[in-house]
N, C-alpha and C. Protein backbone atom coordinates (compact mmCIF):
# COMPACT_ATOMS: atom_id res chain seq x y z
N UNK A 1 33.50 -40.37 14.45
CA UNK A 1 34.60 -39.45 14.54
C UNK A 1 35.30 -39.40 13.20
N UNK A 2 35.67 -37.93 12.62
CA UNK A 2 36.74 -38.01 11.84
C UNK A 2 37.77 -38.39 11.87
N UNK A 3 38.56 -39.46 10.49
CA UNK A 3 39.72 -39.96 10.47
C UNK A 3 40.75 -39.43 9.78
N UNK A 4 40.02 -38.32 8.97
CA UNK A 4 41.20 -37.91 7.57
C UNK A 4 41.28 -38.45 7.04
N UNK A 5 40.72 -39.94 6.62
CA UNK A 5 41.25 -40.70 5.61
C UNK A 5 40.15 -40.60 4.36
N UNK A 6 39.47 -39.49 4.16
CA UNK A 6 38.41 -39.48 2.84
C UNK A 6 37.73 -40.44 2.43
N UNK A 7 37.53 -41.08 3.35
CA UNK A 7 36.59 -42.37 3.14
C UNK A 7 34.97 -42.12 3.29
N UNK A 8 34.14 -42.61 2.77
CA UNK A 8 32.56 -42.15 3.15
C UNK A 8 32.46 -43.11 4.47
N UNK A 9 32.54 -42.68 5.98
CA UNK A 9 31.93 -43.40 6.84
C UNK A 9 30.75 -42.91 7.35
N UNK A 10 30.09 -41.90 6.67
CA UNK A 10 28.82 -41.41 6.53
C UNK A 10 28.22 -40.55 7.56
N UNK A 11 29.58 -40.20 8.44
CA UNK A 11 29.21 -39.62 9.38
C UNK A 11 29.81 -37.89 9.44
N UNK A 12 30.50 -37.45 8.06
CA UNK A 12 30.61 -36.49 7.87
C UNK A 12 30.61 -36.05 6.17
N UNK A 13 30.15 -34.69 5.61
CA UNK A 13 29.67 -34.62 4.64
C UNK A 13 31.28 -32.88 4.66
N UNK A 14 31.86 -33.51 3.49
CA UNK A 14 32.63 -32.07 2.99
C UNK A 14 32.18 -30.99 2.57
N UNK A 15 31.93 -30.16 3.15
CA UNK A 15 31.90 -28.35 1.99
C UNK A 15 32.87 -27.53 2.31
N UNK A 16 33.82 -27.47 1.27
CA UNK A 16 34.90 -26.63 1.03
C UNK A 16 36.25 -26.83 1.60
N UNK A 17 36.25 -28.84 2.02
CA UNK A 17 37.15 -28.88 2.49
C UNK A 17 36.89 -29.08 3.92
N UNK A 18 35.70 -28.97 4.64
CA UNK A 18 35.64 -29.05 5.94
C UNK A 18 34.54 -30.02 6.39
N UNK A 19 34.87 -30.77 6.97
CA UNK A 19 34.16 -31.74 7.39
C UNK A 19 33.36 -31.54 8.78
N UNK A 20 31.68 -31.62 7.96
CA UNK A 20 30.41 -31.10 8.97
C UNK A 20 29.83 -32.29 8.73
N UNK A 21 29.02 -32.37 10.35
CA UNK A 21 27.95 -33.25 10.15
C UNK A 21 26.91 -33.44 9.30
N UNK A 22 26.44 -33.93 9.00
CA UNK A 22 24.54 -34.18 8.05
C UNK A 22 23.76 -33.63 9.18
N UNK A 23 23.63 -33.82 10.45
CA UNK A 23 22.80 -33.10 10.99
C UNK A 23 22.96 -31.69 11.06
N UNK A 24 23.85 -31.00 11.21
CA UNK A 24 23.70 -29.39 11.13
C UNK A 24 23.16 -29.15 9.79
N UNK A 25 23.73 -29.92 8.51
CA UNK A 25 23.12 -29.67 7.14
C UNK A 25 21.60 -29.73 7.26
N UNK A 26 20.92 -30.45 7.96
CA UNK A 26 19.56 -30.83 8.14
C UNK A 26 19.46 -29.86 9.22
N UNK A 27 19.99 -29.22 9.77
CA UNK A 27 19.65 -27.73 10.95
C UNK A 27 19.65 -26.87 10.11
N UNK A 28 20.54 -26.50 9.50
CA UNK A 28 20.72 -25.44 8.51
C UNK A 28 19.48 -25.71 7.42
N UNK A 29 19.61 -26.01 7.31
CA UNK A 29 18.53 -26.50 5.78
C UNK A 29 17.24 -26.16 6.26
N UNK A 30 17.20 -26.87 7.41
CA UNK A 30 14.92 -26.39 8.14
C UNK A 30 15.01 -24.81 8.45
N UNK A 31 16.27 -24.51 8.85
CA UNK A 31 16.02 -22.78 9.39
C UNK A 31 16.06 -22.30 8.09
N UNK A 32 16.65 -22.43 6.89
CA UNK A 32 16.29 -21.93 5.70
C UNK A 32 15.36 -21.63 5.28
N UNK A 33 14.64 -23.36 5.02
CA UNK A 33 13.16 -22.99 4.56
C UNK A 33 12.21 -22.51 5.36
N UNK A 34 12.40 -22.27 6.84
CA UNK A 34 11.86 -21.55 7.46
C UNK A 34 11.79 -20.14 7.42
N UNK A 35 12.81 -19.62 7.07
CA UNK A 35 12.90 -18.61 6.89
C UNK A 35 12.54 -17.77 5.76
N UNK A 36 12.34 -19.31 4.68
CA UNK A 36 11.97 -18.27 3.03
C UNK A 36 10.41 -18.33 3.29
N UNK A 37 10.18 -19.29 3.85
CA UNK A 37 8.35 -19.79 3.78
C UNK A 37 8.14 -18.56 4.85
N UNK A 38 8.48 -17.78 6.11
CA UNK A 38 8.56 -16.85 6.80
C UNK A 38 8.45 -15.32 6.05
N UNK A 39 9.44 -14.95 4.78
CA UNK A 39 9.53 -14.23 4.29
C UNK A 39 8.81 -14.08 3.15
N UNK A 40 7.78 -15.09 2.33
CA UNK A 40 6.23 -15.52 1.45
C UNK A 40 5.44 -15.21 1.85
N UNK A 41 5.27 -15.21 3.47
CA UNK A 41 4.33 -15.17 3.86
C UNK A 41 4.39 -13.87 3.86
N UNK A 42 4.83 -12.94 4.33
CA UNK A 42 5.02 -11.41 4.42
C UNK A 42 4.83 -10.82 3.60
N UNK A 43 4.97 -11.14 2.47
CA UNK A 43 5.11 -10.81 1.25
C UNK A 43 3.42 -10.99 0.57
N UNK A 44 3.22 -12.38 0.71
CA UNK A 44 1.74 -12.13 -0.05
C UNK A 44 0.62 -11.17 1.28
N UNK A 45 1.04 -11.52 2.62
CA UNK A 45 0.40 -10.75 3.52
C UNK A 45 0.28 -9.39 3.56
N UNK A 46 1.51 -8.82 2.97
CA UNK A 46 1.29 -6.98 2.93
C UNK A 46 0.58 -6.82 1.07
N UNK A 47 0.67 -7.80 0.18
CA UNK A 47 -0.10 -7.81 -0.97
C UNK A 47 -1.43 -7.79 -0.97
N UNK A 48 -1.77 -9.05 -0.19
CA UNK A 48 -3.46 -8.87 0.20
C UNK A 48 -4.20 -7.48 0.94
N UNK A 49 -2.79 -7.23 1.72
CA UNK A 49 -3.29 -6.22 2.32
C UNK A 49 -3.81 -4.89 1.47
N UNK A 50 -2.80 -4.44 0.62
CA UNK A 50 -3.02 -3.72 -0.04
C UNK A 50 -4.31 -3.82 -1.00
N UNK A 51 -4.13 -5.09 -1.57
CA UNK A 51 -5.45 -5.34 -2.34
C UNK A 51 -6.54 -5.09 -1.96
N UNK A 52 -6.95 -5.42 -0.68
CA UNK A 52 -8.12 -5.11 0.32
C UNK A 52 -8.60 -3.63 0.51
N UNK A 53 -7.04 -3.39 0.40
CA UNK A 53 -7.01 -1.32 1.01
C UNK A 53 -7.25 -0.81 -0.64
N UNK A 54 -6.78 -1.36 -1.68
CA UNK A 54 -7.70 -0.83 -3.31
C UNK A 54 -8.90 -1.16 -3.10
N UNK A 55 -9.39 -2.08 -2.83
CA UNK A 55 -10.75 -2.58 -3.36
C UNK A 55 -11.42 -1.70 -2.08
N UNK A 56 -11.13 -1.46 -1.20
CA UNK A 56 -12.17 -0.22 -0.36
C UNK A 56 -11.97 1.15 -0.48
N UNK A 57 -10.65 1.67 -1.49
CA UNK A 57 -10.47 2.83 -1.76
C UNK A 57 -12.12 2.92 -2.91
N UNK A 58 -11.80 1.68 -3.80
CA UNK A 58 -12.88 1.80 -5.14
C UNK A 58 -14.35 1.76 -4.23
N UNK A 59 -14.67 0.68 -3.77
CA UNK A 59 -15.56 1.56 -2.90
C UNK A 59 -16.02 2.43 -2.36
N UNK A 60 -14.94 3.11 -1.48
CA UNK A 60 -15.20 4.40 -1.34
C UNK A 60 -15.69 5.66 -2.39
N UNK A 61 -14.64 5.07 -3.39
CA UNK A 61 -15.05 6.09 -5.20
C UNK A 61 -16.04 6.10 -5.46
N UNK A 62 -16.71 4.93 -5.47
CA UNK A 62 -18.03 4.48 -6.47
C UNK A 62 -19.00 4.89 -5.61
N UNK A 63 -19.13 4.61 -4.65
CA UNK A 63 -19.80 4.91 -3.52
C UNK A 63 -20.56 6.68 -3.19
N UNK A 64 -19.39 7.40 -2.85
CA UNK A 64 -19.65 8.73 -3.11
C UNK A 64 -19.34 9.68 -4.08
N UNK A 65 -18.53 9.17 -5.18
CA UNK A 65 -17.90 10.14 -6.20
C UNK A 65 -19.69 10.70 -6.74
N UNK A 66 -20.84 9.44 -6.77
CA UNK A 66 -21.55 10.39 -7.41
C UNK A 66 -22.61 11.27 -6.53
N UNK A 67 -21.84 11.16 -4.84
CA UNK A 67 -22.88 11.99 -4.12
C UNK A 67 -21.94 13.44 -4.42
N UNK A 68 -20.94 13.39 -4.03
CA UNK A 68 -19.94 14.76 -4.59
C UNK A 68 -20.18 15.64 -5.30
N UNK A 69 -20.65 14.93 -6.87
CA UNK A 69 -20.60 15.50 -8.09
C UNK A 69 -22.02 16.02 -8.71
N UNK A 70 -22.78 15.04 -7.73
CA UNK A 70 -24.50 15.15 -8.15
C UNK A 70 -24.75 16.44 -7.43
N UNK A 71 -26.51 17.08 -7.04
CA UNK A 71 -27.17 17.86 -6.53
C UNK A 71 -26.32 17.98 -5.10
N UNK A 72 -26.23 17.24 -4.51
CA UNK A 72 -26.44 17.11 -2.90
C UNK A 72 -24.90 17.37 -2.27
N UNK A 73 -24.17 18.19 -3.19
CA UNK A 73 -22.63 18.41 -2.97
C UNK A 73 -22.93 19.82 -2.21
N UNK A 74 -23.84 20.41 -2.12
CA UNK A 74 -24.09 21.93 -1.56
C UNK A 74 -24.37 21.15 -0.23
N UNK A 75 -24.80 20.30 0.39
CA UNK A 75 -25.23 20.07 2.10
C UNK A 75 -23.67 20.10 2.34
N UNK A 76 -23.87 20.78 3.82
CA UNK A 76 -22.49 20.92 4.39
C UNK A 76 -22.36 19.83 5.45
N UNK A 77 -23.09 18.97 5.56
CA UNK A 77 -22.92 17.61 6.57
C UNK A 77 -22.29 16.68 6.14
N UNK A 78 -22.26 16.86 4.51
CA UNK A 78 -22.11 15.67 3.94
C UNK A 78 -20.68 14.78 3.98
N UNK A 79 -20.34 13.81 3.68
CA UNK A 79 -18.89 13.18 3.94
C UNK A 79 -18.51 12.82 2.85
N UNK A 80 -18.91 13.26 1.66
CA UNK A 80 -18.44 12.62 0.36
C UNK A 80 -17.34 13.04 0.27
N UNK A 81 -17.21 14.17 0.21
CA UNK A 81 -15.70 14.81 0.01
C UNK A 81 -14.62 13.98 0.62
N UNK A 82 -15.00 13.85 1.87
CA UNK A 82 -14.13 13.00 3.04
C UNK A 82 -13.69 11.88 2.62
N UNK A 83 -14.76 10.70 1.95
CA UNK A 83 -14.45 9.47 1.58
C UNK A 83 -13.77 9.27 0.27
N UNK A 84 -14.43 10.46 -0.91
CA UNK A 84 -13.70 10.41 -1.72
C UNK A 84 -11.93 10.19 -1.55
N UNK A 85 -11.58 11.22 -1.04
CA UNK A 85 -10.19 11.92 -0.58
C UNK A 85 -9.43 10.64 -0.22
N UNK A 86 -10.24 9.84 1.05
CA UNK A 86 -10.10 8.44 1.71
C UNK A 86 -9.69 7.60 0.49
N UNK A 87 -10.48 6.88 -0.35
CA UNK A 87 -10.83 6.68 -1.13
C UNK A 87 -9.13 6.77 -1.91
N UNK A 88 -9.60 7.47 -2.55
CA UNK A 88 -8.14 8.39 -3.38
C UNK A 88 -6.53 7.37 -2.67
N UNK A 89 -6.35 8.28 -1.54
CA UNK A 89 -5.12 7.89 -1.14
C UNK A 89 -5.36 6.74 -0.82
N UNK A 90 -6.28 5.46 -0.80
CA UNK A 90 -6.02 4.09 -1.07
C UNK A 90 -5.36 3.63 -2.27
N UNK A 91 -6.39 3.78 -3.14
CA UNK A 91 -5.97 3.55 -4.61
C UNK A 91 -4.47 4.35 -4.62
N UNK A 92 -3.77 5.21 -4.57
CA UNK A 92 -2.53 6.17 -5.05
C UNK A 92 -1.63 4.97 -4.04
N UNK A 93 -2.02 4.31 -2.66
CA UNK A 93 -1.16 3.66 -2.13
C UNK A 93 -1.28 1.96 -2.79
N UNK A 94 -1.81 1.87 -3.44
CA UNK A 94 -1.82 0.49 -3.74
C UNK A 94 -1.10 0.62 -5.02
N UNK A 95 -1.21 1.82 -5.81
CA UNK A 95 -0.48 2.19 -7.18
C UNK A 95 1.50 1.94 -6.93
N UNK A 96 1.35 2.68 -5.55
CA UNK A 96 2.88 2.92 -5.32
C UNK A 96 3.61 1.27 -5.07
N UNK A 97 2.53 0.27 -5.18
CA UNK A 97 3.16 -0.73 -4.90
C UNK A 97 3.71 -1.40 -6.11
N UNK A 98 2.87 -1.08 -7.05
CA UNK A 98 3.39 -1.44 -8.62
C UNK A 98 4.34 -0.12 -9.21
N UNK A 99 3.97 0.71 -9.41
CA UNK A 99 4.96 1.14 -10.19
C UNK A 99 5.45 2.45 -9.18
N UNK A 100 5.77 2.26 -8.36
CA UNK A 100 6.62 2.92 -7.46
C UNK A 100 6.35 4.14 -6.42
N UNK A 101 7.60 4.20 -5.58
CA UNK A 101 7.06 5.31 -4.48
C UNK A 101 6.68 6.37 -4.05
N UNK A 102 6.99 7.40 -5.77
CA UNK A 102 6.49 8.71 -5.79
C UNK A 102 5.06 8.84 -5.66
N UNK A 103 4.41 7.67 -6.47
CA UNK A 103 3.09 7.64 -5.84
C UNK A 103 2.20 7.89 -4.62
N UNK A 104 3.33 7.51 -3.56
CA UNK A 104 3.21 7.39 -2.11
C UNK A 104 2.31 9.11 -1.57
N UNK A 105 3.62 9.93 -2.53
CA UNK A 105 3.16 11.55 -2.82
C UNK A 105 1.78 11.84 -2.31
N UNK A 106 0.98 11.47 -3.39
CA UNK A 106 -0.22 11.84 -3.70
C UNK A 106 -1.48 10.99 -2.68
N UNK A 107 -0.87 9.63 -2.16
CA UNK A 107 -1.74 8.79 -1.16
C UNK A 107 -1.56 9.85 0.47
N UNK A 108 -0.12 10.41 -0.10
CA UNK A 108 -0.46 10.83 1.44
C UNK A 108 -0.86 12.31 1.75
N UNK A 109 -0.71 12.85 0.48
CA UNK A 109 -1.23 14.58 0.47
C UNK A 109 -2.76 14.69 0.43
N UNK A 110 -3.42 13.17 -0.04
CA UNK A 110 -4.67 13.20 0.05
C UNK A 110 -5.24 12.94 1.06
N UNK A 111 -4.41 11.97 1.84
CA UNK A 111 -5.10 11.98 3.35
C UNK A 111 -4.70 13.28 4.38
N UNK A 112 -3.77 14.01 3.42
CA UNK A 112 -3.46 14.92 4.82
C UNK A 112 -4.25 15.65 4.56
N UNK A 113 -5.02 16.51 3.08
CA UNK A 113 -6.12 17.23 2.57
C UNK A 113 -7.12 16.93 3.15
N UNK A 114 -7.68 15.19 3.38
CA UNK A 114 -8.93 14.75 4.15
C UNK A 114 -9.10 14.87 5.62
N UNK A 115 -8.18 15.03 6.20
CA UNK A 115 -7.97 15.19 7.95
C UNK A 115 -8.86 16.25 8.41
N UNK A 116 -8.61 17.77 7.96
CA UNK A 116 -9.47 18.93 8.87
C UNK A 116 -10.63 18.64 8.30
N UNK A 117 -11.13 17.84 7.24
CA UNK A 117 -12.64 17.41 7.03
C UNK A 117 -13.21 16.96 8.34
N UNK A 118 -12.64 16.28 8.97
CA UNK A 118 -13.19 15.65 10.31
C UNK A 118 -13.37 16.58 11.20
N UNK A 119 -12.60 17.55 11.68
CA UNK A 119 -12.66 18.56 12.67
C UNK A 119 -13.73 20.01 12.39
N UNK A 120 -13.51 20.56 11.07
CA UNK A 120 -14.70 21.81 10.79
C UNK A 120 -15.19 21.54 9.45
N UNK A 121 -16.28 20.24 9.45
CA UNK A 121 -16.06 19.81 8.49
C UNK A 121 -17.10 21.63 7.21
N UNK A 122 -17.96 22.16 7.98
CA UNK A 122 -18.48 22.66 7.08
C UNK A 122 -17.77 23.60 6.23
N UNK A 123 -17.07 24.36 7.44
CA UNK A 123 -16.12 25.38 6.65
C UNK A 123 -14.87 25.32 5.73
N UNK A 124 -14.40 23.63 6.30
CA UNK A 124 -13.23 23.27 5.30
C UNK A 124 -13.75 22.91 4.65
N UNK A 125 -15.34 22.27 4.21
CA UNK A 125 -15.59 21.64 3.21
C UNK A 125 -16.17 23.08 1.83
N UNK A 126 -16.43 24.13 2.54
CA UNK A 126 -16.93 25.19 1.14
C UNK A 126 -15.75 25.67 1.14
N UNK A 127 -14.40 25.84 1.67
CA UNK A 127 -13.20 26.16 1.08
C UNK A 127 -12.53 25.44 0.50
N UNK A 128 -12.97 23.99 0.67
CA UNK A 128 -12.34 23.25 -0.91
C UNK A 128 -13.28 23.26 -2.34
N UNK A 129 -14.47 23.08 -2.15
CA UNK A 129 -15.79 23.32 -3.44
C UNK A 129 -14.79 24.64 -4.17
N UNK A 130 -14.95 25.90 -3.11
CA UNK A 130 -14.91 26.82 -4.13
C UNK A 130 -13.20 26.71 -4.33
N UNK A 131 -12.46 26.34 -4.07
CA UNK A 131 -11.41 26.73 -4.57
C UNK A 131 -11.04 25.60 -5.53
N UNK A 132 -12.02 24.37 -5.37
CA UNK A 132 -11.84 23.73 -6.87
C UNK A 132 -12.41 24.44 -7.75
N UNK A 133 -13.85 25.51 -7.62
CA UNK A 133 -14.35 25.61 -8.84
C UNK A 133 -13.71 26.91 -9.24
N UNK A 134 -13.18 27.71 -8.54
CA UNK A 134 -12.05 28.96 -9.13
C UNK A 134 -10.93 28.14 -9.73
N UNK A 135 -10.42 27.09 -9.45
CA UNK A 135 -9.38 26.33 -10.07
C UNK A 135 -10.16 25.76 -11.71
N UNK A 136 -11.30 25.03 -11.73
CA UNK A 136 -12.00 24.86 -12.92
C UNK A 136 -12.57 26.23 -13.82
N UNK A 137 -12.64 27.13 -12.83
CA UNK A 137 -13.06 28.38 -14.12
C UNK A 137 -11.48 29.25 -14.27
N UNK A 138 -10.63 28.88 -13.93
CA UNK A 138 -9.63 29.44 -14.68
C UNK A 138 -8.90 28.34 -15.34
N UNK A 139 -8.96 26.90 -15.68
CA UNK A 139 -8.45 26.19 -16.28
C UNK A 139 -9.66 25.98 -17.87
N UNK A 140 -10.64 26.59 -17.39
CA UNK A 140 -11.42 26.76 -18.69
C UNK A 140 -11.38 28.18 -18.95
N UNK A 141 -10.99 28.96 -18.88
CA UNK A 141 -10.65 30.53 -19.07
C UNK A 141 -9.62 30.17 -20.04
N UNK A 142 -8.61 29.67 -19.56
CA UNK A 142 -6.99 29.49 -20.08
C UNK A 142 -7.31 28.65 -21.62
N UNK A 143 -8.13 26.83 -21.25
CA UNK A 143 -8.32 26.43 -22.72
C UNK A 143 -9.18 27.04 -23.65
N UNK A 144 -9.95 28.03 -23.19
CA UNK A 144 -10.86 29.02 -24.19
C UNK A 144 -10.39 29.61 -25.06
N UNK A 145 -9.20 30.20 -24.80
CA UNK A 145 -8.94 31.35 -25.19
C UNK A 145 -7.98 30.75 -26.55
């Protein structure tokens, strides 16, 4: 029991004037580090995560960027386009984790671009070809000149 008399009888510890037990200090103290070792963990857990979600975006890249770009970009079955796109907004979301959230932009305009790939894929897929390559013959029209 407290006496008031400021003596160490070791059964209460001062902060700020108020006399608490050592055991709540030792309650307080485990829910702390529970709570930071709780909040590490979260932290390297949505990191890995991301890392995992780059390293299968680059997969995805390496993977089909050269079925896309090669001969075999005219079959209309094909899913390169799809994975690329996939692909893409991994990497743009793992970017936004380093240098920030505008990035987020482009991870998610690319998956929303890749979506009707799944549903018609042939017809959405020759209305993106050609309207990249009207986009490439007027961006080489423009540096020609």
């Amino acid at each position: 029991m407290y006496n008031g008399s400021g003596g160490n009888g070791g059964r209460y510890t001062r902060i700020g004037g108020v006399p608490i037990k050592p055991v709540y200090l030792y309650i307080a103290g485990a829910v702390v580090v529970l709570a930071a070792i709780y909040f590490v963990l979260r932290f390297l857990n949505t990191s890995l995560v991301m890392h995992v979600g780059a390293y299968a975006g680059i997969l995805l890249l390496v993977a089909n960027l050269r079925e896309l770009i090669g001969n075999s970009y005219g079959q209309r079955g094909s899913t390169a386009l799809l994975n690329v796109m996939v692909g893409g907004g991994l990497i743009f979301a793992w970017l936004a984790q380093f240098f920030g959230p505008l990035l987020w932009i482009p991870a998610v305009a690319l998956l929303a671009i890749a979506t009707p790939l799944i549903f018609g894929r042939a017809a959405v897929y020759t209305a993106y070809i050609d309207t990249a390559r009207n986009l490439a013959g007027s961006v080489r029209r423009t540096l020609v000149r």
